[in-house]
C-alpha atoms as a PDB file:
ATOM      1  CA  UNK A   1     138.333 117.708 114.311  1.00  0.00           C
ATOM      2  CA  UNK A   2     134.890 116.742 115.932  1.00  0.00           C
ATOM      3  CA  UNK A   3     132.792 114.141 114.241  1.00  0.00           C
ATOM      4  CA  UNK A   4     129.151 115.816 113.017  1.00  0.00           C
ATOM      5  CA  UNK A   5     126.508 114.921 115.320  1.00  0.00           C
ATOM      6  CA  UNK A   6     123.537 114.813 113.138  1.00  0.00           C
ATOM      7  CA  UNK A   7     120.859 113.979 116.311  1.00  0.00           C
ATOM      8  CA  UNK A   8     122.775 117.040 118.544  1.00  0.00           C
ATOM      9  CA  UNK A   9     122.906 119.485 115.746  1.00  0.00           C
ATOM     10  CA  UNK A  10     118.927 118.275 114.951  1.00  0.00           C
ATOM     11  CA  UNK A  11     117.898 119.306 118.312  1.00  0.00           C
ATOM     12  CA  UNK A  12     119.810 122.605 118.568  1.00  0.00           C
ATOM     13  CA  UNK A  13     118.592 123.647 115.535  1.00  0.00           C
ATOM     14  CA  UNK A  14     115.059 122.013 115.775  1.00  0.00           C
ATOM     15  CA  UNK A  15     113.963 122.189 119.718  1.00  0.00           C
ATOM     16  CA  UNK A  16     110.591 121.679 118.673  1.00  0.00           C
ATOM     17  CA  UNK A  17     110.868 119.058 116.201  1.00  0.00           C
ATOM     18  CA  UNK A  18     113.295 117.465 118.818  1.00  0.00           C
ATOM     19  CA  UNK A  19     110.531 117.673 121.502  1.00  0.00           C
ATOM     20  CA  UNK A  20     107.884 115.468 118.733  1.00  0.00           C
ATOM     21  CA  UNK A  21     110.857 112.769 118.246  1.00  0.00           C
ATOM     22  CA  UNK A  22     111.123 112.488 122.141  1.00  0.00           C
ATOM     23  CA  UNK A  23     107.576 112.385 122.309  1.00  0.00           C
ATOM     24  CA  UNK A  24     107.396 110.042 119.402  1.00  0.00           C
ATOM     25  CA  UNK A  25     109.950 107.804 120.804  1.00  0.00           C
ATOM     26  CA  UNK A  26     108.166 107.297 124.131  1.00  0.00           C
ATOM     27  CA  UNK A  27     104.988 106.259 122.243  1.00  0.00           C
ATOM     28  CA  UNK A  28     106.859 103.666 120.272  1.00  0.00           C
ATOM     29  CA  UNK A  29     108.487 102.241 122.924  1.00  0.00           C
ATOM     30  CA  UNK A  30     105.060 101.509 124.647  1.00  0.00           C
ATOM     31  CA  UNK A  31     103.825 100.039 121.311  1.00  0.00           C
ATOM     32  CA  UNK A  32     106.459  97.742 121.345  1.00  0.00           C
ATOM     33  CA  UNK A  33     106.698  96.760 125.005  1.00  0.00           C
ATOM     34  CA  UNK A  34     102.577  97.022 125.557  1.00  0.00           C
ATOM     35  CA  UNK A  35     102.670  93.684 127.310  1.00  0.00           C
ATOM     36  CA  UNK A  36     105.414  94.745 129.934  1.00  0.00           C
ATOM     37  CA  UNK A  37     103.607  98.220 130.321  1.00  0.00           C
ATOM     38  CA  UNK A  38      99.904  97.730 130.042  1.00  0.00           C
ATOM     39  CA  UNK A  39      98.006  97.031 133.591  1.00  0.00           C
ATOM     40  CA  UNK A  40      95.541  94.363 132.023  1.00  0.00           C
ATOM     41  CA  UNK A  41      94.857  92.368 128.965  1.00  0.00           C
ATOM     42  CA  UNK A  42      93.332  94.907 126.146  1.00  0.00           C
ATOM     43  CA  UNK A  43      90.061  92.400 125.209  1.00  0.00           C
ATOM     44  CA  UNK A  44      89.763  90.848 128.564  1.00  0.00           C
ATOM     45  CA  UNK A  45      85.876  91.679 129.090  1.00  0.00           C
ATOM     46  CA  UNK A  46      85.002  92.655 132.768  1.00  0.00           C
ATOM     47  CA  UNK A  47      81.003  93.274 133.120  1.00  0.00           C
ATOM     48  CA  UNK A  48      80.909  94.291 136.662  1.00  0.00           C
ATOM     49  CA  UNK A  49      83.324  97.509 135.503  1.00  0.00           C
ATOM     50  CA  UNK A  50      81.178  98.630 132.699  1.00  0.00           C
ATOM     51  CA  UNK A  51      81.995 102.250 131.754  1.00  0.00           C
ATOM     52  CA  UNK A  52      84.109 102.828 134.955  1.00  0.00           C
ATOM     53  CA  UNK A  53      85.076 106.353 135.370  1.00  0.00           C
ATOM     54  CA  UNK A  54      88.717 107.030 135.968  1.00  0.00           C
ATOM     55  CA  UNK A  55      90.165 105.424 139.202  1.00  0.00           C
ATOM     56  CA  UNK A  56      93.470 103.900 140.922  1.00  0.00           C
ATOM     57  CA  UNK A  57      92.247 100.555 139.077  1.00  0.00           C
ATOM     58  CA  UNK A  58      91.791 101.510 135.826  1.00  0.00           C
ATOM     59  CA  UNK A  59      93.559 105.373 135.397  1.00  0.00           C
ATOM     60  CA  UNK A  60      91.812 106.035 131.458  1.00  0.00           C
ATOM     61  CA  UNK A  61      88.241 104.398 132.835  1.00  0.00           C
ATOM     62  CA  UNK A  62      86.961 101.185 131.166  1.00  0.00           C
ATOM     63  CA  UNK A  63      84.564 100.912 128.222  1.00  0.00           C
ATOM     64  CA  UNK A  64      80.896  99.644 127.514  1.00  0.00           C
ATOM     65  CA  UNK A  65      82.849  96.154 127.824  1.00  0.00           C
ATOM     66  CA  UNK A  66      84.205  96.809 130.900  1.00  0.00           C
ATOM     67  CA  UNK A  67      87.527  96.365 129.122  1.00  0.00           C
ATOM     68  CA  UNK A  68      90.924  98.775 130.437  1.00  0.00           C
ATOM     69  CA  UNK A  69      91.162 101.687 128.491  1.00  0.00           C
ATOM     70  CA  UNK A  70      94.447 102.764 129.156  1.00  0.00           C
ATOM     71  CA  UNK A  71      95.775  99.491 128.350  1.00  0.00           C
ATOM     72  CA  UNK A  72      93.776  99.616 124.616  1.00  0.00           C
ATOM     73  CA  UNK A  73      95.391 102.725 124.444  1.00  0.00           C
ATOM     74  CA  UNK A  74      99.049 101.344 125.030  1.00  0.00           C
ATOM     75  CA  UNK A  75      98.013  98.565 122.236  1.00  0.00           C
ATOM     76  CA  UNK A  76      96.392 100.845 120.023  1.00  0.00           C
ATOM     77  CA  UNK A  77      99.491 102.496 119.628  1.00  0.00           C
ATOM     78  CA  UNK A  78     100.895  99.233 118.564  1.00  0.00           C
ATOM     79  CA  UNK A  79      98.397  98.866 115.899  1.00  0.00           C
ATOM     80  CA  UNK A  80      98.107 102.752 114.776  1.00  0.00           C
ATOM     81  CA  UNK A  81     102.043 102.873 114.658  1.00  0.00           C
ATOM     82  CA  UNK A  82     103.115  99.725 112.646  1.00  0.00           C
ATOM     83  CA  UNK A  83      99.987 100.314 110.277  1.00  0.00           C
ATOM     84  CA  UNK A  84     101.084 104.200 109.725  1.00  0.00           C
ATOM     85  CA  UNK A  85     104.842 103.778 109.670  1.00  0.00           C
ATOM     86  CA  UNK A  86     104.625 100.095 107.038  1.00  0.00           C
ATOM     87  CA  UNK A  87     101.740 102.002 104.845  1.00  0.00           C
ATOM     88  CA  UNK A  88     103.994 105.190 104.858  1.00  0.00           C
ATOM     89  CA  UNK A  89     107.158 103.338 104.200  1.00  0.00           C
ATOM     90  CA  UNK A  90     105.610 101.436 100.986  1.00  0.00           C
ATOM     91  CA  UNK A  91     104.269 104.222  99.985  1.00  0.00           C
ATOM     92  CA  UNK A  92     106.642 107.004  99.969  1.00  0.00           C
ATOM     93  CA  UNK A  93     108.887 103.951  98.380  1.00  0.00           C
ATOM     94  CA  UNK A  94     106.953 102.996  95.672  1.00  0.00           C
ATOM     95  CA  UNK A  95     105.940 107.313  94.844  1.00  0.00           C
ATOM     96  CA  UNK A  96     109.725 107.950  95.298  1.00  0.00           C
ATOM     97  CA  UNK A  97     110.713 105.175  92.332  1.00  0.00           C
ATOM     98  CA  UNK A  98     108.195 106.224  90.577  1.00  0.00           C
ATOM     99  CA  UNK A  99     108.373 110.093  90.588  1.00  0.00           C
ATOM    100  CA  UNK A 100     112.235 109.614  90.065  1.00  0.00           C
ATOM    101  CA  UNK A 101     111.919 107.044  86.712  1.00  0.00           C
ATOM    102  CA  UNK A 102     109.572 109.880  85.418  1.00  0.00           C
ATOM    103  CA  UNK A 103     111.870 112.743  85.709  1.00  0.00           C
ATOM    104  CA  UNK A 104     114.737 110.477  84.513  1.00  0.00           C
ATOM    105  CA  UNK A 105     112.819 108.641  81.191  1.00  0.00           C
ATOM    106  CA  UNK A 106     111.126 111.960  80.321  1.00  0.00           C
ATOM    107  CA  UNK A 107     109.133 112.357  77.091  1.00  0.00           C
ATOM    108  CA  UNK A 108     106.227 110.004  76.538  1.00  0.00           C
ATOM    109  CA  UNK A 109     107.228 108.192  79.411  1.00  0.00           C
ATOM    110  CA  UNK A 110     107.146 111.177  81.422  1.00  0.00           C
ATOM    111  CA  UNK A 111     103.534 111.890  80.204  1.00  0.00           C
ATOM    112  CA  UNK A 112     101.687 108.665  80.496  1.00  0.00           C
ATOM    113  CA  UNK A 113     102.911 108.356  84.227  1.00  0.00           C
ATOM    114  CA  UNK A 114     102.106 111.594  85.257  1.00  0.00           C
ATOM    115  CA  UNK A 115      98.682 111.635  83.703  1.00  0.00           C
ATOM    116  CA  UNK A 116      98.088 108.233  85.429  1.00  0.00           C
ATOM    117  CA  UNK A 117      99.589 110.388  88.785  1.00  0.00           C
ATOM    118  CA  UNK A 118      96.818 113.338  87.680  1.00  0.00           C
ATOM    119  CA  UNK A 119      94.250 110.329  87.743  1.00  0.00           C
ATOM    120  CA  UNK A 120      94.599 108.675  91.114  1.00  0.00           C
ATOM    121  CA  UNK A 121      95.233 112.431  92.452  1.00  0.00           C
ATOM    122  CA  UNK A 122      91.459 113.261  91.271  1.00  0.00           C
ATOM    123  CA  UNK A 123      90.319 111.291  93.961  1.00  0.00           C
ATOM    124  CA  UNK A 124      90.021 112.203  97.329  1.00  0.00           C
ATOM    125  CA  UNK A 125      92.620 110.179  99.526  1.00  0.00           C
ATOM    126  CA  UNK A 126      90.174 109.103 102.232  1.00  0.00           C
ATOM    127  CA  UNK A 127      87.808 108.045  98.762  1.00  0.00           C
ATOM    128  CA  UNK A 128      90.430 105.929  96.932  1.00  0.00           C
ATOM    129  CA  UNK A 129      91.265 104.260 100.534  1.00  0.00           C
ATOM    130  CA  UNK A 130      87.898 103.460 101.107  1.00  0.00           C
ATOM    131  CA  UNK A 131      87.761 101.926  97.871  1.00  0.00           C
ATOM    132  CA  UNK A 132      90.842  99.623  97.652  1.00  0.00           C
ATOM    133  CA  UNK A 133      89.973  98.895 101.562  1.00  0.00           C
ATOM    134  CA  UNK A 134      86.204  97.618 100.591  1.00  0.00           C
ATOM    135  CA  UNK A 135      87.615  95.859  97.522  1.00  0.00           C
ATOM    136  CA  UNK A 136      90.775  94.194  98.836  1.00  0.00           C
ATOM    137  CA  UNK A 137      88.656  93.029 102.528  1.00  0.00           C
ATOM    138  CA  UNK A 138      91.200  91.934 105.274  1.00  0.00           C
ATOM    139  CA  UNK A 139      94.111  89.808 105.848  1.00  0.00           C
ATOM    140  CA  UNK A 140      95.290  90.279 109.274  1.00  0.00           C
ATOM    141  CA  UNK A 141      99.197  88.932 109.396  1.00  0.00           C
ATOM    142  CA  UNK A 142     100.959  89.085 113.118  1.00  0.00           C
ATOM    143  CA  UNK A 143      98.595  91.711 113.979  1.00  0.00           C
ATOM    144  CA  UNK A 144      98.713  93.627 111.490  1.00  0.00           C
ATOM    145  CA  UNK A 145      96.061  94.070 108.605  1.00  0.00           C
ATOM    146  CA  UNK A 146      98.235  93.836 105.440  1.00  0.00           C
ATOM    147  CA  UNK A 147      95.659  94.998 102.705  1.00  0.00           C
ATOM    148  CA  UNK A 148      94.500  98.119 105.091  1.00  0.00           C
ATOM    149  CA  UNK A 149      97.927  99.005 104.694  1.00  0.00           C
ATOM    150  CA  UNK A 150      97.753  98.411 100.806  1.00  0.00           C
ATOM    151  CA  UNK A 151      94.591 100.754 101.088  1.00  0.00           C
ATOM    152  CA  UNK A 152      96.284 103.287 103.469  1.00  0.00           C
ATOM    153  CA  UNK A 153      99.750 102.686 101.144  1.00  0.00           C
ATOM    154  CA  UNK A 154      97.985 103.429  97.638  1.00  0.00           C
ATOM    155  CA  UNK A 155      96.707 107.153  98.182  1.00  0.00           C
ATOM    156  CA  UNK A 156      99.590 107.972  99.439  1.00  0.00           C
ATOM    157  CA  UNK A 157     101.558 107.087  96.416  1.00  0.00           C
ATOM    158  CA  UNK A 158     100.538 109.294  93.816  1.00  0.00           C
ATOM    159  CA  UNK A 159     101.462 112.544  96.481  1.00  0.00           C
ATOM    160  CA  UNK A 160     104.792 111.433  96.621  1.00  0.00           C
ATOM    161  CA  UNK A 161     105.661 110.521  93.028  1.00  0.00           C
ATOM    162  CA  UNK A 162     104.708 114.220  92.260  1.00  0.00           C
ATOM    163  CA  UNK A 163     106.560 115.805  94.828  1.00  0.00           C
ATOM    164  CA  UNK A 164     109.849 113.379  94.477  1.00  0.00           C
ATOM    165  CA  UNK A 165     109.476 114.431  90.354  1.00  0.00           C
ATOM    166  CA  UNK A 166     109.860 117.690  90.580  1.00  0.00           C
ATOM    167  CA  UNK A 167     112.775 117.333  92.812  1.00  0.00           C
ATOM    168  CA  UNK A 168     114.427 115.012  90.328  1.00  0.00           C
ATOM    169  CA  UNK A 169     113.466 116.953  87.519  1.00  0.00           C
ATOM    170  CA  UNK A 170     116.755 119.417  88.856  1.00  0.00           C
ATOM    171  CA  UNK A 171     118.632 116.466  89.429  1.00  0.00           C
ATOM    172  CA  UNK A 172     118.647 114.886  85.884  1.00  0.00           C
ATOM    173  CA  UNK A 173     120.163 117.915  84.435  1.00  0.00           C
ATOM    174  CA  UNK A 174     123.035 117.652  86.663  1.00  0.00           C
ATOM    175  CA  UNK A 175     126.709 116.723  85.086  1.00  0.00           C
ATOM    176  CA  UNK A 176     127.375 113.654  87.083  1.00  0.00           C
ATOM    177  CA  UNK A 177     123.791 112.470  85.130  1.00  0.00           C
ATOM    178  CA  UNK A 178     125.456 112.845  81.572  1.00  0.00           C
ATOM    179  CA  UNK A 179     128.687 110.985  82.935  1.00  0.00           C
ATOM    180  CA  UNK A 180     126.792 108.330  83.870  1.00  0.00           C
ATOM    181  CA  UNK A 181     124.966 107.719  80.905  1.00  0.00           C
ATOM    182  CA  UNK A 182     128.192 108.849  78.588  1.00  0.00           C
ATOM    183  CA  UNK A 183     130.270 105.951  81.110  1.00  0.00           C
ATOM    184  CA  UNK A 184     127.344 103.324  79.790  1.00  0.00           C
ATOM    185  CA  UNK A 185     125.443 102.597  83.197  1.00  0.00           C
ATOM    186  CA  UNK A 186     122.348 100.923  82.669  1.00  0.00           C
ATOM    187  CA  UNK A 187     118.923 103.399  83.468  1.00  0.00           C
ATOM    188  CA  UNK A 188     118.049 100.938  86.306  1.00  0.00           C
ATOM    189  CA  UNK A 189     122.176 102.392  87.927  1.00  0.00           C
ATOM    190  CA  UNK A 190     121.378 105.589  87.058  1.00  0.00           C
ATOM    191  CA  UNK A 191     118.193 105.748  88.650  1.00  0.00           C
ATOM    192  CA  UNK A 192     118.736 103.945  92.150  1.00  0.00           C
ATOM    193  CA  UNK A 193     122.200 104.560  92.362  1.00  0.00           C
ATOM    194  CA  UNK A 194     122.591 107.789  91.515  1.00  0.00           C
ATOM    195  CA  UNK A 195     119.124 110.135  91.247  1.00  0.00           C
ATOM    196  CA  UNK A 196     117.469 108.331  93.785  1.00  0.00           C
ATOM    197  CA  UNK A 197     120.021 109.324  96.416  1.00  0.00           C
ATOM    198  CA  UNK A 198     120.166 112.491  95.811  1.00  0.00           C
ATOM    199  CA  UNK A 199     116.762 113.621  96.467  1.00  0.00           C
ATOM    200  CA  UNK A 200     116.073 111.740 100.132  1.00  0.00           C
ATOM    201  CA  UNK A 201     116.097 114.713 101.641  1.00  0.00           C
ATOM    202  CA  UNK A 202     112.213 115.194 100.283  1.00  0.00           C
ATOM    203  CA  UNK A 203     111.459 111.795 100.485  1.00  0.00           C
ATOM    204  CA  UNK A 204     112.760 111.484 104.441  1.00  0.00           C
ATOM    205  CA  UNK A 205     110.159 114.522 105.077  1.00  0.00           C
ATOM    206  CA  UNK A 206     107.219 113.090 102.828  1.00  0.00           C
ATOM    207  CA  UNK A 207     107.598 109.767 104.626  1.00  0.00           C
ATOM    208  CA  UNK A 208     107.591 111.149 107.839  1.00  0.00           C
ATOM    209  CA  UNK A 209     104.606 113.526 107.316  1.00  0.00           C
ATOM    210  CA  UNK A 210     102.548 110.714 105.775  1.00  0.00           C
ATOM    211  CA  UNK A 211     102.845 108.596 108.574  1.00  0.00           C
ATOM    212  CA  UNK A 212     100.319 111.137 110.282  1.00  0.00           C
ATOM    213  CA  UNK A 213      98.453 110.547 107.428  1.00  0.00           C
ATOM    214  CA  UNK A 214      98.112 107.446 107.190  1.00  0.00           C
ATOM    215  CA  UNK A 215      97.610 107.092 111.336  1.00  0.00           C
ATOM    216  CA  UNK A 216      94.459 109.217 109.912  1.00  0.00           C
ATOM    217  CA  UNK A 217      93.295 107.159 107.665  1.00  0.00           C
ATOM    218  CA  UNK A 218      93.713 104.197 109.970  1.00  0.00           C
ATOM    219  CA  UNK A 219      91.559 105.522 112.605  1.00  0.00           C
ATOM    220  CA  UNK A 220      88.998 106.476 109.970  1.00  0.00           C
ATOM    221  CA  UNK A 221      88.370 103.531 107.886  1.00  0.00           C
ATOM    222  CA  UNK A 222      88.176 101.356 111.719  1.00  0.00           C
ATOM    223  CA  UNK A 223      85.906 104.229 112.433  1.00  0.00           C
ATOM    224  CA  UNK A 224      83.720 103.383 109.244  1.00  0.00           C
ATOM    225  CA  UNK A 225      83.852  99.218 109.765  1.00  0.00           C
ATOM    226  CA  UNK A 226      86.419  98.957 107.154  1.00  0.00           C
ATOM    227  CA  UNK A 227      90.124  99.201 109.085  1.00  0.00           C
ATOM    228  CA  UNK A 228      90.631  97.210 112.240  1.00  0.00           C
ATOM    229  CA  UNK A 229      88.208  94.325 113.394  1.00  0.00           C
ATOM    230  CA  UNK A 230      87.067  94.095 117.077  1.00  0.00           C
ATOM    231  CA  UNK A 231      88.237  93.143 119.755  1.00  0.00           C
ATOM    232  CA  UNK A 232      91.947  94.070 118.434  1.00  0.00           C
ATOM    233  CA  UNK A 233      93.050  97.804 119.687  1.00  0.00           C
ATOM    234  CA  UNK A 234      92.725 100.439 117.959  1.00  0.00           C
ATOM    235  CA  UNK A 235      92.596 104.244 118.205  1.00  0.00           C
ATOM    236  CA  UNK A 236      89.563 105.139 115.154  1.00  0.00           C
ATOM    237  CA  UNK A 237      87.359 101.495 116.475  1.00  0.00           C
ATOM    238  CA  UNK A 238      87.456 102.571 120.465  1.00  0.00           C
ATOM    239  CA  UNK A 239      86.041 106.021 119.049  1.00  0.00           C
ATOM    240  CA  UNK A 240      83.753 104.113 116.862  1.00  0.00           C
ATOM    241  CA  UNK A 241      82.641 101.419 119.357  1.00  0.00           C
ATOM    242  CA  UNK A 242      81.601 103.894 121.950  1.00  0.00           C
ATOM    243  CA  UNK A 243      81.447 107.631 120.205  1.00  0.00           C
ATOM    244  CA  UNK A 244      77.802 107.553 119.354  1.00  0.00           C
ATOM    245  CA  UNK A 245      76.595 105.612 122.211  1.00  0.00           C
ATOM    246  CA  UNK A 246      78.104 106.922 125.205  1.00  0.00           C
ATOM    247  CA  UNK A 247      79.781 109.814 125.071  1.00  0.00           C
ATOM    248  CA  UNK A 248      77.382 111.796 127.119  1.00  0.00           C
ATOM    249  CA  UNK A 249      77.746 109.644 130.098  1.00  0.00           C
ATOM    250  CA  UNK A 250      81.229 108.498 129.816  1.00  0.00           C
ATOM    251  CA  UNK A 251      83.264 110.762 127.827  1.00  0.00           C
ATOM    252  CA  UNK A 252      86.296 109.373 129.075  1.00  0.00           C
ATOM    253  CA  UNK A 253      85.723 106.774 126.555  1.00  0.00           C
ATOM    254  CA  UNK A 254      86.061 109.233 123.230  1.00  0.00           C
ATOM    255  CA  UNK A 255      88.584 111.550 125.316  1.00  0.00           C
ATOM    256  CA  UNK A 256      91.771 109.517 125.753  1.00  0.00           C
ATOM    257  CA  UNK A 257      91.792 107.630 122.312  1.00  0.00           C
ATOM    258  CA  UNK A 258      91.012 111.037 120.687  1.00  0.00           C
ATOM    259  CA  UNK A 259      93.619 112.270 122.332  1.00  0.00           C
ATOM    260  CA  UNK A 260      95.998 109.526 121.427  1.00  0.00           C
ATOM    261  CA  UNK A 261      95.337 110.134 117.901  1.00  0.00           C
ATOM    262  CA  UNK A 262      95.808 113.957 118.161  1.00  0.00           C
ATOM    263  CA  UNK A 263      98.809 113.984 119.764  1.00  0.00           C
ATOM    264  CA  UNK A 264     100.834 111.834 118.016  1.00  0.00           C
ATOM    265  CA  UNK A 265      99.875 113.088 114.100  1.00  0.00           C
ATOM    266  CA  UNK A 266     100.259 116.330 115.863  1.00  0.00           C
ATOM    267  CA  UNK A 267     104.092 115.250 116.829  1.00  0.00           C
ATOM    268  CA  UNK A 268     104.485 113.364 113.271  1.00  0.00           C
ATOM    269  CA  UNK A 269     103.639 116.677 111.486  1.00  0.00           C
ATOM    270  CA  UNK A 270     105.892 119.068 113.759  1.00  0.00           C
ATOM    271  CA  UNK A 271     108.971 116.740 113.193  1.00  0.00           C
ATOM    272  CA  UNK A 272     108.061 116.759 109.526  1.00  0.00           C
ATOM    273  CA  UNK A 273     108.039 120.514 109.997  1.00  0.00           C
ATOM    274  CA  UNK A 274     110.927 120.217 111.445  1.00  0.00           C
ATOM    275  CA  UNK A 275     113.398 118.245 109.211  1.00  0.00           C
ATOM    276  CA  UNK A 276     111.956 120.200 106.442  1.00  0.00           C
ATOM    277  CA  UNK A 277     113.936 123.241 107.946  1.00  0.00           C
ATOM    278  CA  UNK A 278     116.930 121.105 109.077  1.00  0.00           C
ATOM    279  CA  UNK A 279     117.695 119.598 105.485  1.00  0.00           C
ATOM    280  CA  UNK A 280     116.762 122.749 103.761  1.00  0.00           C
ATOM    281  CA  UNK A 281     116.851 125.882 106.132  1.00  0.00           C
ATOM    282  CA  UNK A 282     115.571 128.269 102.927  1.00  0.00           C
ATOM    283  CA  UNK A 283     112.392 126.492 102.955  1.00  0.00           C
ATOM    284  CA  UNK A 284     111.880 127.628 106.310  1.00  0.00           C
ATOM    285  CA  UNK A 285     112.299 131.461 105.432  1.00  0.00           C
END
């Protein structure tokens, strides 16, 4: 008897949603081997190639600074990947636990956490991540600005905790549930052990839908001054640091970052599409 092949049956079943992981996978790999791939140094300033146009030297053009686009591309992945996937990962863990101890606890329990939920969901989610991003300020560790992704991670919590609820709301009433309780588990057991589990199929497609999100929210707050600090590469600041200025007479500069950032939520979404069907093929009807 064959062994399941989870990947080959994926893209079989999913050739699109295959297509976005291959895609996906190619744009990691040059986030985490941008030093090996890029042609020059992302903040190395060059005056005399100010606003280049695409050529054999510099294949994306070169900003106001002179500086490589192409190669603050590569970077920018580095920066727009580890800041969407970390953000999404806290998030959709923290929503998960949280929607899953509501559905389990019930009652007044139940009702105080999802009227906190109703609360946070009141507010826009580029709003409340402007606000904890202005509030919290930065604290860039290895690259990587750690309360931006507490700003990005926040918003996205309250989406998930609703959506992982309603999925454990069918799971609590499940036999095994009473057994467990009836065999004296402790709620903490019950909840990671045995409820949690049982609805990562949601949680796997929420977490990999909200990293586009979050890639989003990314590029806007370093749009607005409040993600990413110059000169460190990033999608949303390359659009901000040369959208308004000089667009008209270099549009290469808006084009290939824009495009960056397109592309790849594009791919997130379409393999979030995609394993949506996969785990669940009735959704898909």
């Amino acid at each position: 008897m064959r062994a399941r092949q989870p990947l080959r049956d994926f893209a079989t079943n999913q050739p699109l949603g295959a297509t976005a992981l291959a895609f996906l996978t190619i744009f990691l790999l040059l986030a985490i081997f941008a030093e090996r791939i890029a042609p020059y140094d992302p903040v190395e300033v060059d005056f005399a190639a100010m606003l280049s146009g695409p050529t054999r030297e510099h294949w994306f053009g070169t900003d106001a600074f002179g500086r490589d686009i192409l190669s603050r591309v590569i970077y920018g992945a580095r920066t727009a990947l580890g800041i969407g996937i970390l953000a999404s990962g806290i998030g959709c863990a923290l929503g998960s636990i949280i929607g899953v101890a509501s559905a389990y606890f019930g009652g007044k329990t139940d009702l105080i956490v999802q009227r906190f939920v109703d609360m946070l969901l009141a507010f826009p989610i580029v709003v409340l991540a402007l606000v904890v991003a202005a509030s919290l300020g930065r604290m860039p560790v290895l690259g990587i600005d750690l309360n931006l992704v507490v700003a990005i991670a926040i918003p996205i919590i309250p989406k998930v905790a609703r959506v992982v609820r309603s999925a454990a709301l069918g799971v609590r009433a499940m036999a095994y549930i009473d057994a467990a309780r009836t065999a004296g588990f402790s709620h903490v057991r019950i909840v990671l052990r045995h409820m949690l589990p049982n609805v990562m199929g949601p949680i796997l497609v929420l977490a990999t839908a909200y990293v586009a999100q979050a890639i989003l929210l990314e590029a806007a707050l370093s749009f607005l001054g409040l993600g990413v600090a110059e000169p460190t590469p990033a999608w949303g600041l390359m659009l901000a640091g040369n959208a308004t200025d000089f667009y008209r007479e270099a549009p290469w500069v808006v084009i290939f970052p824009g495009l960056a950032v397109t592309l790849v939520v594009l791919a997130f979404n379409t393999l979030g599409d995609a394993l949506r069907d996969y785990l669940d093929p009735k959704l898909g009807i």
